[in-house]
C-alpha atoms as a PDB file:
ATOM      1  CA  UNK A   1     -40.682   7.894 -10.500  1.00  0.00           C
ATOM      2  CA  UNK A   2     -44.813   7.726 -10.782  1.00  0.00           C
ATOM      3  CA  UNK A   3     -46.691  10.349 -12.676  1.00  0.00           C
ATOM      4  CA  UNK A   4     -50.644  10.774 -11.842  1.00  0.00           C
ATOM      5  CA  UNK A   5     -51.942  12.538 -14.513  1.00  0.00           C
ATOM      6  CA  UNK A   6     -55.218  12.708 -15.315  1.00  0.00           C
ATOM      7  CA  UNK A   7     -56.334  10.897 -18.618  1.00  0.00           C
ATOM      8  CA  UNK A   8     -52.576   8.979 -18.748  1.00  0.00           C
ATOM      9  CA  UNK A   9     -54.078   5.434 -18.452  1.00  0.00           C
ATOM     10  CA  UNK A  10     -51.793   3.876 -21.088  1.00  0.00           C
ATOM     11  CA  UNK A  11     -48.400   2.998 -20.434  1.00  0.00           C
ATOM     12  CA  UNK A  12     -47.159   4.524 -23.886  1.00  0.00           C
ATOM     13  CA  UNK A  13     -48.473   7.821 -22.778  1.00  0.00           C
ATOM     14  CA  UNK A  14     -46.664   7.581 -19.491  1.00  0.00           C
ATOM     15  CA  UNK A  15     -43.309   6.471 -21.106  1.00  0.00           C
ATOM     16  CA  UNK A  16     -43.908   9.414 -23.484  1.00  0.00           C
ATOM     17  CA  UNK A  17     -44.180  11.816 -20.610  1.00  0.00           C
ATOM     18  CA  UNK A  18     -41.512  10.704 -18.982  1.00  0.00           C
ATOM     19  CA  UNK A  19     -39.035  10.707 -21.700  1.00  0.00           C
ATOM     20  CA  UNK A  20     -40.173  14.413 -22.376  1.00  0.00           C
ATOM     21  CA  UNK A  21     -39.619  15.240 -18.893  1.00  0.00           C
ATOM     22  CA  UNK A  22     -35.587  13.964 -18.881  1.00  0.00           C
ATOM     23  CA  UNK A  23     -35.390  15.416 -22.100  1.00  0.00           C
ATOM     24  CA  UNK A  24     -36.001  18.704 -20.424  1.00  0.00           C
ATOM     25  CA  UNK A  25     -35.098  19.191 -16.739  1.00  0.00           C
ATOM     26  CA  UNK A  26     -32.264  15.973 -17.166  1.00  0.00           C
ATOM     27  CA  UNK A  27     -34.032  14.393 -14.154  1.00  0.00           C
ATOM     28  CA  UNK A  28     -34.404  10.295 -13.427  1.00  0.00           C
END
């Protein structure tokens, strides 16, 4: 999975984002 958000340049962000994301719609 790749995310391209604007102003997500750290990988902390992304990981954050992501793990919000599963927490939510339960997707991989």
């Amino acid at each position: 999975m790749k995310l391209e958000i604007e102003g997500m340049s750290c990988n902390h962000c992304r990981m954050r984002i992501e793990k919000a994301l599963k927490a939510v719609d339960g997707i991989e």
